[in-house]
C-alpha atoms as a PDB file:
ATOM      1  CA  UNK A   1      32.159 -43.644  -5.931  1.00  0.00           C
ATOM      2  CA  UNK A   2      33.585 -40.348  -6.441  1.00  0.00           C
ATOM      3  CA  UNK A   3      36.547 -39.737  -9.485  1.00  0.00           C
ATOM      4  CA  UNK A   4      39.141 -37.728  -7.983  1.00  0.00           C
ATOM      5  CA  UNK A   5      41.038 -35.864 -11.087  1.00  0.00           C
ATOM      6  CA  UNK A   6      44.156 -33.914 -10.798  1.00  0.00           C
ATOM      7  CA  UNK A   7      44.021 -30.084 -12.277  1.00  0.00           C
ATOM      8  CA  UNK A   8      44.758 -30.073 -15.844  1.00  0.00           C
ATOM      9  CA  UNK A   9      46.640 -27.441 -17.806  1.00  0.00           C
ATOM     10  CA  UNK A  10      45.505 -26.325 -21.197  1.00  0.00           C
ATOM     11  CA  UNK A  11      48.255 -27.546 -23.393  1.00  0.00           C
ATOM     12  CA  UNK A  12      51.037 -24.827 -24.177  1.00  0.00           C
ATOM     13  CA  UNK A  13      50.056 -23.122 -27.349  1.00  0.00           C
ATOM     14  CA  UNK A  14      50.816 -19.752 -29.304  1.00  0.00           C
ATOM     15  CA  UNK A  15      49.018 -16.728 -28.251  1.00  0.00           C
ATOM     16  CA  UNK A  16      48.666 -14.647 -31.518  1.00  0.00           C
ATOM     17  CA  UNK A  17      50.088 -10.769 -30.925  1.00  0.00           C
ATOM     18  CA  UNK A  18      46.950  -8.754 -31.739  1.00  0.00           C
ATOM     19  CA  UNK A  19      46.459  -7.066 -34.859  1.00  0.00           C
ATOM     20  CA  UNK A  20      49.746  -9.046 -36.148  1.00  0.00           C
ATOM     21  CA  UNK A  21      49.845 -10.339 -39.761  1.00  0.00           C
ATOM     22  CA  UNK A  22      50.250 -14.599 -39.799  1.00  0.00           C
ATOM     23  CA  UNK A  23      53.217 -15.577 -41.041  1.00  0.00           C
ATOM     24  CA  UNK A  24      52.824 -18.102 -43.991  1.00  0.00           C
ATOM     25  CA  UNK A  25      54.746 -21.398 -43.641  1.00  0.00           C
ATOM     26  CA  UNK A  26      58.262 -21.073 -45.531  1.00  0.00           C
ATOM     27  CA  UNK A  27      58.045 -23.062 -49.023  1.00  0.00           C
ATOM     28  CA  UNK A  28      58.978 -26.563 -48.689  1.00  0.00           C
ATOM     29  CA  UNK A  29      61.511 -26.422 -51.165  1.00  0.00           C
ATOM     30  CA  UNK A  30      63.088 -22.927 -50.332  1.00  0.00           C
ATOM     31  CA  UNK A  31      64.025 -24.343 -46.981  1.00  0.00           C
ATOM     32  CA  UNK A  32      64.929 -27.202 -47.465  1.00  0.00           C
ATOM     33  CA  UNK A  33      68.731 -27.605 -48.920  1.00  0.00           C
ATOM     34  CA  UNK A  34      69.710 -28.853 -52.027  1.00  0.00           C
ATOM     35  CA  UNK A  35      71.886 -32.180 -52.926  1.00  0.00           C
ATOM     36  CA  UNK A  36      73.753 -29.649 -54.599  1.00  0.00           C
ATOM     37  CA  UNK A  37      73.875 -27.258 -51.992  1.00  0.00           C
ATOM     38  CA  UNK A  38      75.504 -30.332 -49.887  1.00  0.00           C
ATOM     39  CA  UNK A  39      78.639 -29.978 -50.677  1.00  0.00           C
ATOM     40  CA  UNK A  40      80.440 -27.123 -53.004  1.00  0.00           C
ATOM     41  CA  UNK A  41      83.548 -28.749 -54.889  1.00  0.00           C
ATOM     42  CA  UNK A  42      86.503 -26.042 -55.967  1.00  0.00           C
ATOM     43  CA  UNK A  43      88.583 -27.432 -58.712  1.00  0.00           C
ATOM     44  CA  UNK A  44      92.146 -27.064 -58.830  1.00  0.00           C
ATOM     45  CA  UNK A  45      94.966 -27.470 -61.387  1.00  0.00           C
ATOM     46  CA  UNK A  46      95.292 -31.512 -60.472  1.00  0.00           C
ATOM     47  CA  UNK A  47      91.968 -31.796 -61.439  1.00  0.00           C
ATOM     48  CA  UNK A  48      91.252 -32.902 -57.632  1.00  0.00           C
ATOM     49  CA  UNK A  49      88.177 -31.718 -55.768  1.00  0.00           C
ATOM     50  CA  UNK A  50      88.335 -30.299 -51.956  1.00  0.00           C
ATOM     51  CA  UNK A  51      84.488 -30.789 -50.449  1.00  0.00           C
ATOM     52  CA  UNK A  52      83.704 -27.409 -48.524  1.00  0.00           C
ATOM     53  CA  UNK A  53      82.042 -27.699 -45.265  1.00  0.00           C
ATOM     54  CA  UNK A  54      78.360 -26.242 -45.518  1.00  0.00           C
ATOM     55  CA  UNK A  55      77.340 -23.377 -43.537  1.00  0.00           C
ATOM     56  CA  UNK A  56      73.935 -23.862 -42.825  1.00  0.00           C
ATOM     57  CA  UNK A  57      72.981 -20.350 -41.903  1.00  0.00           C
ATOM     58  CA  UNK A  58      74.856 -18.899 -45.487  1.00  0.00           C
ATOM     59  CA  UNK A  59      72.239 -21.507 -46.668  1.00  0.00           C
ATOM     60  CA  UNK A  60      69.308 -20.722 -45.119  1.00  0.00           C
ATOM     61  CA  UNK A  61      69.924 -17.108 -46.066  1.00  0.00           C
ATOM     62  CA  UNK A  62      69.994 -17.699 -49.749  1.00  0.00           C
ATOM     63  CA  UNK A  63      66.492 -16.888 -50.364  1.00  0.00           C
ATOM     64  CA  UNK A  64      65.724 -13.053 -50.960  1.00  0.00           C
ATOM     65  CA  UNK A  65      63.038 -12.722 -48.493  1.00  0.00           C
ATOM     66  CA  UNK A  66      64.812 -14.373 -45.660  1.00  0.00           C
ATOM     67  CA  UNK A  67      68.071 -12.586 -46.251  1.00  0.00           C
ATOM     68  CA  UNK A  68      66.213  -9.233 -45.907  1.00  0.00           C
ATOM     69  CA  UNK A  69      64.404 -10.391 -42.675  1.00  0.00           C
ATOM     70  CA  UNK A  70      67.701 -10.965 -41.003  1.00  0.00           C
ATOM     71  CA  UNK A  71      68.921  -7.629 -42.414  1.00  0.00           C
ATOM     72  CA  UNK A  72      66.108  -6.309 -40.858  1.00  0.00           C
ATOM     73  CA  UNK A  73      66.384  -7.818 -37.800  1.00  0.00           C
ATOM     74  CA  UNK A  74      70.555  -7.086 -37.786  1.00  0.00           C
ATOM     75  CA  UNK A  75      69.015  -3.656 -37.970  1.00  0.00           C
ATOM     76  CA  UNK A  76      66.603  -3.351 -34.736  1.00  0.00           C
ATOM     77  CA  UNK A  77      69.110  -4.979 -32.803  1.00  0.00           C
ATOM     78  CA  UNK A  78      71.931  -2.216 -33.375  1.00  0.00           C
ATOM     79  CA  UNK A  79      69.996   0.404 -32.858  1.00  0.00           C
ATOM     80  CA  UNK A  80      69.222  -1.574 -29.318  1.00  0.00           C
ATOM     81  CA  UNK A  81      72.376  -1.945 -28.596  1.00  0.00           C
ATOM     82  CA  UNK A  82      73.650   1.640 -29.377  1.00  0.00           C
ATOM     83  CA  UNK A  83      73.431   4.167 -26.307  1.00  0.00           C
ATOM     84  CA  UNK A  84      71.980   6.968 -28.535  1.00  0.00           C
ATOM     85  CA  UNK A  85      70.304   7.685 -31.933  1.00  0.00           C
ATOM     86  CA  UNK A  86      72.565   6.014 -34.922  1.00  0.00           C
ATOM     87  CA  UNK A  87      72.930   7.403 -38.559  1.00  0.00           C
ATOM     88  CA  UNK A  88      72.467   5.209 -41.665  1.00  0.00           C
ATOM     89  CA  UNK A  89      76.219   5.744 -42.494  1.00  0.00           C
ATOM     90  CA  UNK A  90      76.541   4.316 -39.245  1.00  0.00           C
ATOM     91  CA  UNK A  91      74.661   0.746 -39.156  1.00  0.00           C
ATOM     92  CA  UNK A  92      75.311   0.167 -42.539  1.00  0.00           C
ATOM     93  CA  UNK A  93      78.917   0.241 -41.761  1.00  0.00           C
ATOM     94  CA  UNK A  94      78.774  -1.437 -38.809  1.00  0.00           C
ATOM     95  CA  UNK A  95      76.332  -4.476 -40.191  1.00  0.00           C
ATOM     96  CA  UNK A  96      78.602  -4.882 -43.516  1.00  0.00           C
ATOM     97  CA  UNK A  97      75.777  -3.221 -45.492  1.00  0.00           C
ATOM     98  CA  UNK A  98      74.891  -1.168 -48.445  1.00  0.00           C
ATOM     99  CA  UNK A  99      74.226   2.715 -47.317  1.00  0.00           C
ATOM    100  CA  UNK A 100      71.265   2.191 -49.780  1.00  0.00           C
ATOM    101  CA  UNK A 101      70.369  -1.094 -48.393  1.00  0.00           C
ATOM    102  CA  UNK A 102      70.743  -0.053 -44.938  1.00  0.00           C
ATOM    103  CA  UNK A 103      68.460   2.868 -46.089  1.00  0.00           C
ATOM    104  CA  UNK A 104      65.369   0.542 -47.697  1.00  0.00           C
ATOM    105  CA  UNK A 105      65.729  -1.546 -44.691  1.00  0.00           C
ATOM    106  CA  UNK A 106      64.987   1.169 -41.741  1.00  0.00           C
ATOM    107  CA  UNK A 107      62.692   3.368 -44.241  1.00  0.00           C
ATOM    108  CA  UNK A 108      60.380  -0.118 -44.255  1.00  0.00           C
ATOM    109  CA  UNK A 109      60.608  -0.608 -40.452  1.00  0.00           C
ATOM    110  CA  UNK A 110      59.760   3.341 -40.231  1.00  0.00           C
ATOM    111  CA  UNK A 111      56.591   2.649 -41.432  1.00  0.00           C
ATOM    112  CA  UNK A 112      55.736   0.034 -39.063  1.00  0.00           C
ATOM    113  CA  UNK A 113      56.776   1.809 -36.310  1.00  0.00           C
ATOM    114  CA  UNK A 114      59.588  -0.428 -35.458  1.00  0.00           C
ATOM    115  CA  UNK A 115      61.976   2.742 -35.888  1.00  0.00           C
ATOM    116  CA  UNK A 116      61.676   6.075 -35.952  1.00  0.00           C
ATOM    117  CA  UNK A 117      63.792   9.235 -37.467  1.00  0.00           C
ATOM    118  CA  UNK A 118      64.338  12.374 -35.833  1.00  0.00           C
ATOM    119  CA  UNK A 119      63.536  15.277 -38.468  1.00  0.00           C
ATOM    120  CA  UNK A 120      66.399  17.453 -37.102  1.00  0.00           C
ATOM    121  CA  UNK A 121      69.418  15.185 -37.268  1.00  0.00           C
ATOM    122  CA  UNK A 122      67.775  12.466 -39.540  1.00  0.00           C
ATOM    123  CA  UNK A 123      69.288   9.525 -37.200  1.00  0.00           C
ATOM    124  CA  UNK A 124      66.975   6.803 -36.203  1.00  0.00           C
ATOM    125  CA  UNK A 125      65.867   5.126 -32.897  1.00  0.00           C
ATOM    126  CA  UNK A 126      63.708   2.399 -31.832  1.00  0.00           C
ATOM    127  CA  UNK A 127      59.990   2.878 -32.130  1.00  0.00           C
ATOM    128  CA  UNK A 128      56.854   2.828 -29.658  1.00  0.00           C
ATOM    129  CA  UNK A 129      55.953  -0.476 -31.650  1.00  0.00           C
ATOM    130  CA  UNK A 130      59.409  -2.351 -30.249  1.00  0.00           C
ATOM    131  CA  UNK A 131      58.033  -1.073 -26.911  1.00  0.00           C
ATOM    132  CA  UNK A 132      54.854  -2.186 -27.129  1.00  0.00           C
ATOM    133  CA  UNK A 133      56.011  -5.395 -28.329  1.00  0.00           C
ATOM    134  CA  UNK A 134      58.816  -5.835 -25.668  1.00  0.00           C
ATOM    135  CA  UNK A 135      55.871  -5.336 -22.922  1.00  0.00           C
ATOM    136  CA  UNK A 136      53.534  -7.730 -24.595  1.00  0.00           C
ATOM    137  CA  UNK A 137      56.727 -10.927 -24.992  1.00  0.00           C
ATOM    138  CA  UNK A 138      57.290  -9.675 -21.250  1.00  0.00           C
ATOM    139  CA  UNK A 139      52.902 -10.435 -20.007  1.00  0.00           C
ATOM    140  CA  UNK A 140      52.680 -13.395 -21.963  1.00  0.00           C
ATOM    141  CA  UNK A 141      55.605 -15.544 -21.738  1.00  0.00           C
ATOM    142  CA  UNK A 142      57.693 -14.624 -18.812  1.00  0.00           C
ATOM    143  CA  UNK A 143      54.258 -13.980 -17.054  1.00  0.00           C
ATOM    144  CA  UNK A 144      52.915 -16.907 -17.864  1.00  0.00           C
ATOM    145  CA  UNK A 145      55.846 -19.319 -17.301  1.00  0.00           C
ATOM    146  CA  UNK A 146      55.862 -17.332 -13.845  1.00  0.00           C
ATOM    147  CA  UNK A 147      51.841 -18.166 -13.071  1.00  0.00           C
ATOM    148  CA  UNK A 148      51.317 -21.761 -14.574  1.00  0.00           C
ATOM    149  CA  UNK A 149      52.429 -23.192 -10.654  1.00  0.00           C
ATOM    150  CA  UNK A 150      50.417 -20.829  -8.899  1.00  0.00           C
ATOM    151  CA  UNK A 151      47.736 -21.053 -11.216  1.00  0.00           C
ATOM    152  CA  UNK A 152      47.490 -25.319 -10.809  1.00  0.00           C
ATOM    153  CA  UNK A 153      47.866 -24.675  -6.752  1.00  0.00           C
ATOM    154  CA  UNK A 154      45.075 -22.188  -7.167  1.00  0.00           C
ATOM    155  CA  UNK A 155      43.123 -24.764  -9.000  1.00  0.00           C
ATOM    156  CA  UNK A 156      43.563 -27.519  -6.874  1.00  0.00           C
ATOM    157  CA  UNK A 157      42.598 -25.336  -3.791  1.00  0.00           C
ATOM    158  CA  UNK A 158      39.506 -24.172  -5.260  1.00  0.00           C
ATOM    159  CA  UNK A 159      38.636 -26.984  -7.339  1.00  0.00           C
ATOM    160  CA  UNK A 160      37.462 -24.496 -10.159  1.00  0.00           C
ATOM    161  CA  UNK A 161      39.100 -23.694 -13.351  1.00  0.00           C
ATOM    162  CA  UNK A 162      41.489 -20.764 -13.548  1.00  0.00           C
ATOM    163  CA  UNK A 163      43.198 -18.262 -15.356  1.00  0.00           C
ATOM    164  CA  UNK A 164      45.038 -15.557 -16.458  1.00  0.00           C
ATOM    165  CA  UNK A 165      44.222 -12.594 -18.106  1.00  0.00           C
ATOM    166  CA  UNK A 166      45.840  -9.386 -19.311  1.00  0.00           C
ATOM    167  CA  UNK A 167      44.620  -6.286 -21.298  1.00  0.00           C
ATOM    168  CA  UNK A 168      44.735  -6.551 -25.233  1.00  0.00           C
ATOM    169  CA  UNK A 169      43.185  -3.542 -26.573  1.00  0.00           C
ATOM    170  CA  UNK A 170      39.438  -3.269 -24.933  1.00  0.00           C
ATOM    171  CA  UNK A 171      39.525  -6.671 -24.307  1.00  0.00           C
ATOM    172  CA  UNK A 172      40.535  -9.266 -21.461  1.00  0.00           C
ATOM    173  CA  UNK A 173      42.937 -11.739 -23.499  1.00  0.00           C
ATOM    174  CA  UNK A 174      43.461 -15.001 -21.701  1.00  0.00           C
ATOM    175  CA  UNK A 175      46.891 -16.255 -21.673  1.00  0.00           C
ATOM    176  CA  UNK A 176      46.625 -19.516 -19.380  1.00  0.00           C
ATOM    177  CA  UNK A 177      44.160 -21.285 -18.268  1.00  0.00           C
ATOM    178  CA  UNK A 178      44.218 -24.716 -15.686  1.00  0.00           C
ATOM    179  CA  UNK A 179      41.224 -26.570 -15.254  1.00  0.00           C
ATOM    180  CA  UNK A 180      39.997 -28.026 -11.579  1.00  0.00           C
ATOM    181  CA  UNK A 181      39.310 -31.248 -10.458  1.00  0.00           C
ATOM    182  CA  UNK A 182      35.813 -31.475 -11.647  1.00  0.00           C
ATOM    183  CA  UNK A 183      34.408 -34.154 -13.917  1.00  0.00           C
ATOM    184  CA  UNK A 184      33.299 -31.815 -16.770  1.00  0.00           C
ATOM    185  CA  UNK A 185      35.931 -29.752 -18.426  1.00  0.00           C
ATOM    186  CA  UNK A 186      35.688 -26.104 -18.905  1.00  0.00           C
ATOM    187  CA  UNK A 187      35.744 -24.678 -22.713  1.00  0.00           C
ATOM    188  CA  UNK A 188      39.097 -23.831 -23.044  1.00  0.00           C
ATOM    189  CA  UNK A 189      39.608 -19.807 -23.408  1.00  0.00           C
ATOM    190  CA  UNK A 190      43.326 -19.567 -24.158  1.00  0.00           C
ATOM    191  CA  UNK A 191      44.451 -16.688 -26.623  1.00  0.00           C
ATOM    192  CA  UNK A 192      40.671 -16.001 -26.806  1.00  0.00           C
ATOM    193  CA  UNK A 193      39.087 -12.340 -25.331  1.00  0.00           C
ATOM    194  CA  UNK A 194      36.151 -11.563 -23.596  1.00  0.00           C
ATOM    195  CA  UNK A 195      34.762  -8.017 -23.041  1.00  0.00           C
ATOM    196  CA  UNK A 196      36.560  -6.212 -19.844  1.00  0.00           C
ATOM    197  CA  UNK A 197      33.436  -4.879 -18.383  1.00  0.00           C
ATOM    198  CA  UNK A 198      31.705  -8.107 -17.063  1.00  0.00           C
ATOM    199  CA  UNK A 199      33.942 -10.749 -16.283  1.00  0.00           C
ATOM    200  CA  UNK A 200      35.528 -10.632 -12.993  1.00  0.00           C
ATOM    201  CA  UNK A 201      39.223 -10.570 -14.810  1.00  0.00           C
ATOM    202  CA  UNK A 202      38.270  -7.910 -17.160  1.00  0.00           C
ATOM    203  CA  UNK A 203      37.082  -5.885 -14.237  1.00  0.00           C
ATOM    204  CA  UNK A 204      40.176  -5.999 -12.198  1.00  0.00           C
ATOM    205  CA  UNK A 205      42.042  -4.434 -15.101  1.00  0.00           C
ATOM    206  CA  UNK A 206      39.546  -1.632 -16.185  1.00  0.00           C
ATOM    207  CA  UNK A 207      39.621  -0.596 -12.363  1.00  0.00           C
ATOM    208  CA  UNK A 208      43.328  -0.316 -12.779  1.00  0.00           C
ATOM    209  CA  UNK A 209      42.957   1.832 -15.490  1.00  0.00           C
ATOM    210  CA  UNK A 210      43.048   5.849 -16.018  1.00  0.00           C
ATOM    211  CA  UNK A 211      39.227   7.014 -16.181  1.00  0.00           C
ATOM    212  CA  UNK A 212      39.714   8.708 -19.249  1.00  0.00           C
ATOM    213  CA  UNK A 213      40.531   4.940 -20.613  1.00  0.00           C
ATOM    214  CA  UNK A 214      37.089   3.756 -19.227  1.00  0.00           C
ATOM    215  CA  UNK A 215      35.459   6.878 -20.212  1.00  0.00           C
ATOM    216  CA  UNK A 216      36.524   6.257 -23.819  1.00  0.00           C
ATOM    217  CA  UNK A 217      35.974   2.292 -24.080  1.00  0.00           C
ATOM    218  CA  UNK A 218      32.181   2.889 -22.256  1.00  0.00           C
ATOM    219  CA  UNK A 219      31.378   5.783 -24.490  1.00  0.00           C
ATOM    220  CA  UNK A 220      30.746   3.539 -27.813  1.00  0.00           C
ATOM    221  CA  UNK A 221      27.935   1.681 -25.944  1.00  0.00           C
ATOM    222  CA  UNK A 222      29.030  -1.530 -23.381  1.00  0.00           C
ATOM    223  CA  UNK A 223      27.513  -4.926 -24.818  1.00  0.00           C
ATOM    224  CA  UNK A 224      24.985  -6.834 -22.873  1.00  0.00           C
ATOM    225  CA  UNK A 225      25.502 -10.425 -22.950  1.00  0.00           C
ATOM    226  CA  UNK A 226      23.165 -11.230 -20.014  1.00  0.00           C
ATOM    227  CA  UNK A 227      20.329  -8.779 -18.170  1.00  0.00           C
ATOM    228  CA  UNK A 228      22.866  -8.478 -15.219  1.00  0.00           C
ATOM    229  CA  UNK A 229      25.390  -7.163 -17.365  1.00  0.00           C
ATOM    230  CA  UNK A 230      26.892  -3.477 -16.287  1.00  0.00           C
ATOM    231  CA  UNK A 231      26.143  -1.302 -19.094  1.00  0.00           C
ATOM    232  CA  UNK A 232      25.661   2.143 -17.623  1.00  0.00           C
ATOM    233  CA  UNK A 233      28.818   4.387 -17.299  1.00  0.00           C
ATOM    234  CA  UNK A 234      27.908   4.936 -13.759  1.00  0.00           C
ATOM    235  CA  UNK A 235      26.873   2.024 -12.219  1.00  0.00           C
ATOM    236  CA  UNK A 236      30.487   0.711 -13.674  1.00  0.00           C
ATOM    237  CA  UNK A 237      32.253   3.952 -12.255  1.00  0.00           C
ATOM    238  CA  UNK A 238      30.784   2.671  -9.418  1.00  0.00           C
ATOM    239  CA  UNK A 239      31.582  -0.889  -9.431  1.00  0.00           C
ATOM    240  CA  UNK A 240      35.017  -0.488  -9.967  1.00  0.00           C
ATOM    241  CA  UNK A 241      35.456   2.020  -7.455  1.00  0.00           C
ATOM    242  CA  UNK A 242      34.114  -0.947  -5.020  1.00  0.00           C
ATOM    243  CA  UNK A 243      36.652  -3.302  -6.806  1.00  0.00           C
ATOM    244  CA  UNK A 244      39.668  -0.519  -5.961  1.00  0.00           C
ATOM    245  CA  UNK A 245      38.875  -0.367  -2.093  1.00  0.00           C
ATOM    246  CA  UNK A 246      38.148  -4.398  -2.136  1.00  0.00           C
ATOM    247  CA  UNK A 247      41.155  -5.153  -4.031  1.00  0.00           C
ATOM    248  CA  UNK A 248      38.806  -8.253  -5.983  1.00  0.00           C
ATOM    249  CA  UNK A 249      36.004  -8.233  -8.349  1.00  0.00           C
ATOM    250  CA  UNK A 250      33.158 -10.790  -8.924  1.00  0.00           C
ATOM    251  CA  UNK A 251      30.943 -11.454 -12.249  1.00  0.00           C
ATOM    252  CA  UNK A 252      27.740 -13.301 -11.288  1.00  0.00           C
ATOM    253  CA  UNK A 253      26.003 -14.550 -14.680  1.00  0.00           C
ATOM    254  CA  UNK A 254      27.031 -10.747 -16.358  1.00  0.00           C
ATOM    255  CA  UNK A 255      29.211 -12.814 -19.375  1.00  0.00           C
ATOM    256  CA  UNK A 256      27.363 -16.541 -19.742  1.00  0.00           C
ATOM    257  CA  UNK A 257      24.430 -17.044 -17.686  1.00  0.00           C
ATOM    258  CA  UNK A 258      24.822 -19.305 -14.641  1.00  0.00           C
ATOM    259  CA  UNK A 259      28.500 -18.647 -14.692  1.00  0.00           C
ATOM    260  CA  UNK A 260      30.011 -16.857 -11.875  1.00  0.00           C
ATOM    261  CA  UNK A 261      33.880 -15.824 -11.410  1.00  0.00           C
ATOM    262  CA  UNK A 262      35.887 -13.998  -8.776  1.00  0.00           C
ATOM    263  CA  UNK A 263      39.203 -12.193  -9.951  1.00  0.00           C
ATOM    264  CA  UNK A 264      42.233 -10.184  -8.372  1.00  0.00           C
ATOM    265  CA  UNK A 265      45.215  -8.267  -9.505  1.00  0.00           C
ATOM    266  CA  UNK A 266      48.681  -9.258 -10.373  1.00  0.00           C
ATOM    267  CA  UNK A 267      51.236  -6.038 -10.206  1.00  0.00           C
ATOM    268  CA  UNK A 268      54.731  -5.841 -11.781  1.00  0.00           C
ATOM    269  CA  UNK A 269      57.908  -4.858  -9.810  1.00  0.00           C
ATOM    270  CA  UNK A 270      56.737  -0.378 -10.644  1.00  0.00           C
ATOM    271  CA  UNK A 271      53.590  -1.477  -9.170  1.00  0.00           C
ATOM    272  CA  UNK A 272      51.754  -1.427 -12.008  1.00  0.00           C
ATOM    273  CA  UNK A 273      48.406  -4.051 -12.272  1.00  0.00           C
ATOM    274  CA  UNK A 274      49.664  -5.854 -15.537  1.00  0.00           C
ATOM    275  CA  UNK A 275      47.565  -8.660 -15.459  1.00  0.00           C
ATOM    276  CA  UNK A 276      44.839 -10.586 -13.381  1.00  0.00           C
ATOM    277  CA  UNK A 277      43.615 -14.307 -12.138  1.00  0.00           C
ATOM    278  CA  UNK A 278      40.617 -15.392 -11.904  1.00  0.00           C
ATOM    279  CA  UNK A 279      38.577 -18.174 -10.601  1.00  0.00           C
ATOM    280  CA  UNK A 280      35.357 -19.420 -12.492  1.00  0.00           C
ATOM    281  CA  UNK A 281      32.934 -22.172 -12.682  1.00  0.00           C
ATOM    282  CA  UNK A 282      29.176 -22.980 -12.676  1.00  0.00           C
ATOM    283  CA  UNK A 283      27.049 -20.852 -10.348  1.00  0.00           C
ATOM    284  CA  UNK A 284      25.750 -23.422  -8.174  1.00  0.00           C
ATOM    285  CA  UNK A 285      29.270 -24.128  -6.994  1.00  0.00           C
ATOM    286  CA  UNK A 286      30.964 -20.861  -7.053  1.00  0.00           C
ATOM    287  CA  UNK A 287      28.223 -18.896  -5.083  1.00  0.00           C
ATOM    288  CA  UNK A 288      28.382 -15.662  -3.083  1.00  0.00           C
ATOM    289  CA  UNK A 289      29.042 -17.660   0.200  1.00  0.00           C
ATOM    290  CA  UNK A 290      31.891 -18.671  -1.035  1.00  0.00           C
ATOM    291  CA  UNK A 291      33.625 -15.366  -2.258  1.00  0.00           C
ATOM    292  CA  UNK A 292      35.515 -14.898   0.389  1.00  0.00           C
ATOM    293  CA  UNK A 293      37.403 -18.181   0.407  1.00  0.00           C
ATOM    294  CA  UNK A 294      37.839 -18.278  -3.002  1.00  0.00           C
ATOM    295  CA  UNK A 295      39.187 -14.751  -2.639  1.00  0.00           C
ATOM    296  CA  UNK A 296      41.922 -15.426   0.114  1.00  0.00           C
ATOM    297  CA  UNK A 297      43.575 -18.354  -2.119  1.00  0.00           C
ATOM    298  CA  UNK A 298      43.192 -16.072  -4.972  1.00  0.00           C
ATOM    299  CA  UNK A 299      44.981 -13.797  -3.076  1.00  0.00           C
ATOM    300  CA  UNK A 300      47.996 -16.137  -1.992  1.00  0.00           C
ATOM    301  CA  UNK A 301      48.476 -17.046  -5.335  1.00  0.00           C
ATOM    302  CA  UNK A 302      48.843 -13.675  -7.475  1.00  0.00           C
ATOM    303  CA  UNK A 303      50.744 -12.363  -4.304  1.00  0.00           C
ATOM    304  CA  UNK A 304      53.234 -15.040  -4.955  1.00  0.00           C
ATOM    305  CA  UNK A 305      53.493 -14.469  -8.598  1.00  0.00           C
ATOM    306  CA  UNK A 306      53.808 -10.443  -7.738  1.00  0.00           C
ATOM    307  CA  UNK A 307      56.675 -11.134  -5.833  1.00  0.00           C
ATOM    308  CA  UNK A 308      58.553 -13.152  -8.737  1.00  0.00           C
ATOM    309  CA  UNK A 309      58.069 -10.432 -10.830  1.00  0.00           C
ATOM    310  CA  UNK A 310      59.626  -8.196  -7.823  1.00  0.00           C
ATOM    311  CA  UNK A 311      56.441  -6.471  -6.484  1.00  0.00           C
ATOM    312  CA  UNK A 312      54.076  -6.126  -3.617  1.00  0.00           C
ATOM    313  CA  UNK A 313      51.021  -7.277  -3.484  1.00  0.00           C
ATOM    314  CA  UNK A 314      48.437  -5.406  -5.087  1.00  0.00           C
END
């Protein structure tokens, strides 16, 4: 007798921002307050004692690093919120700071790109890396928050796992992943890459891309997993030219032997391809003949999630 098993989603979990330094646990007994930090007595001529209230964010702000994180963070959000470049003199007065403070503080974020200062006027501005940033929190949470229903109708439908990807460097990054009603489970590639030029995911993206962008990730040399892997700059050109007019892409045993996958875009409300789903499984079940169905619920599904974001179909 047959199990019948529902579509199972990967469990939510952290997607690590590439090239991003971890962030070590805060110390135990930094964060945690003190019995005397409980309550702060005042003493008075009577010899009485008023108990002060505790303000837990005063608290939490006690410790050096933290303090200057928030300072830090004060920072980047003025400079969002004012219309134009902003002086030092400026945000410090505004956040209640130091001018030399104020100073340390955006000098540091300078060199991480978070800010930037114009040589003429020597005002500052938000950086490319806040932009960058701003785009990545926008493909991998909202995006993702947006797919996950699509993505477990899509599974259901096709009875093959599924999932999500989006550009991260030269790489396909997979952001979700649901699994299909099969009886053995799928490794689980959440917040793990792949290479862009043969999986069917990876592919959709590339083809959205410039050809000076392929040009420069093929010219290194394209790893060949598998003998059917495209390597060759123009057999690729040429595949992904197919991929443009046929709006999909398919990967038959070019990333794992005897795994075969079928992938199509997902476009943002400027039209832009930001990300792509893709259906994979075992090659004796996803085969050529059935490319084209898998392709039309493929279709439904990152149509529907193109029009949350406030697009057209791709």
């Amino acid at each position: 007798m047959a199990l019948e098993m529902t579509p199972r989603a990967r469990p939510a979990r952290a997607v690590p921002l590439p090239g991003a330094p971890a962030l070590a646990p805060p110390n135990a007994a930094a964060a945690a307050p003190s019995a005397a930090s409980a309550a702060r007595s005042v003493a008075l001529p009577s010899s009485r004692a008023i108990t002060a209230p505790v303000d837990r964010d005063r608290d939490l702000l006690d410790g050096h690093a933290v303090r200057s994180v928030d300072r830090a963070a004060a920072l980047l959000l003025a400079l969002g919120d004012c219309p134009a470049e902003a002086g030092v003199s400026e945000l410090a007065r505004r956040l209640g700071l130091h001018k030399s403070t104020a100073s340390r503080l955006l000098a540091t974020l300078e060199r991480r790109g978070l800010v930037e200062q114009d040589e003429g006027s020597g005002k500052y501005r938000l950086g490319l890396a806040v932009i960058r940033l701003a785009e990545r929190a926008e493909r991998t949470l909202d995006l993702r928050t947006i797919a996950l229903p699509e993505l477990e109708r899509l599974a259901r439908a096709t009875r093959e796992t599924v999932t999500l990807g989006v550009v991260d460097g030269d790489a396909c990054l997979t952001i979700a992943q649901v699994d299909g009603p099969n009886m053995v489970a799928c490794s689980d590639w959440t917040g793990r890459t792949t290479p862009l030029h043969c999986v069917a995911s990876g592919k959709v993206l590339l083809a959205a891309m410039a050809e000076r962008e392929v040009l420069r990730i093929a010219r290194p040399g394209l790893p060949a997993p598998t003998e059917r892997t495209i390597t060759g700059l123009e057999p690729l050109l040429e595949e992904l030219a197919r991929i443009r007019r046929r709006g999909f892409a398919t990967a038959f045993s070019e990333w794992i032997e005897g795994t075969n996958g079928v992938a199509v875009p997902v476009a943002d409300a400027r039209g832009r391809v930001i990300a792509s789903i893709g259906v994979w499984g075992p090659a004796f079940r996803v085969t050529a003949g059935r490319v084209v169905e898998i392709v039309t619920s493929t279709r439904e599904a990152a149509a529907a999630v193109t029009a949350r974001l406030g697009g057209a179909a791709a």
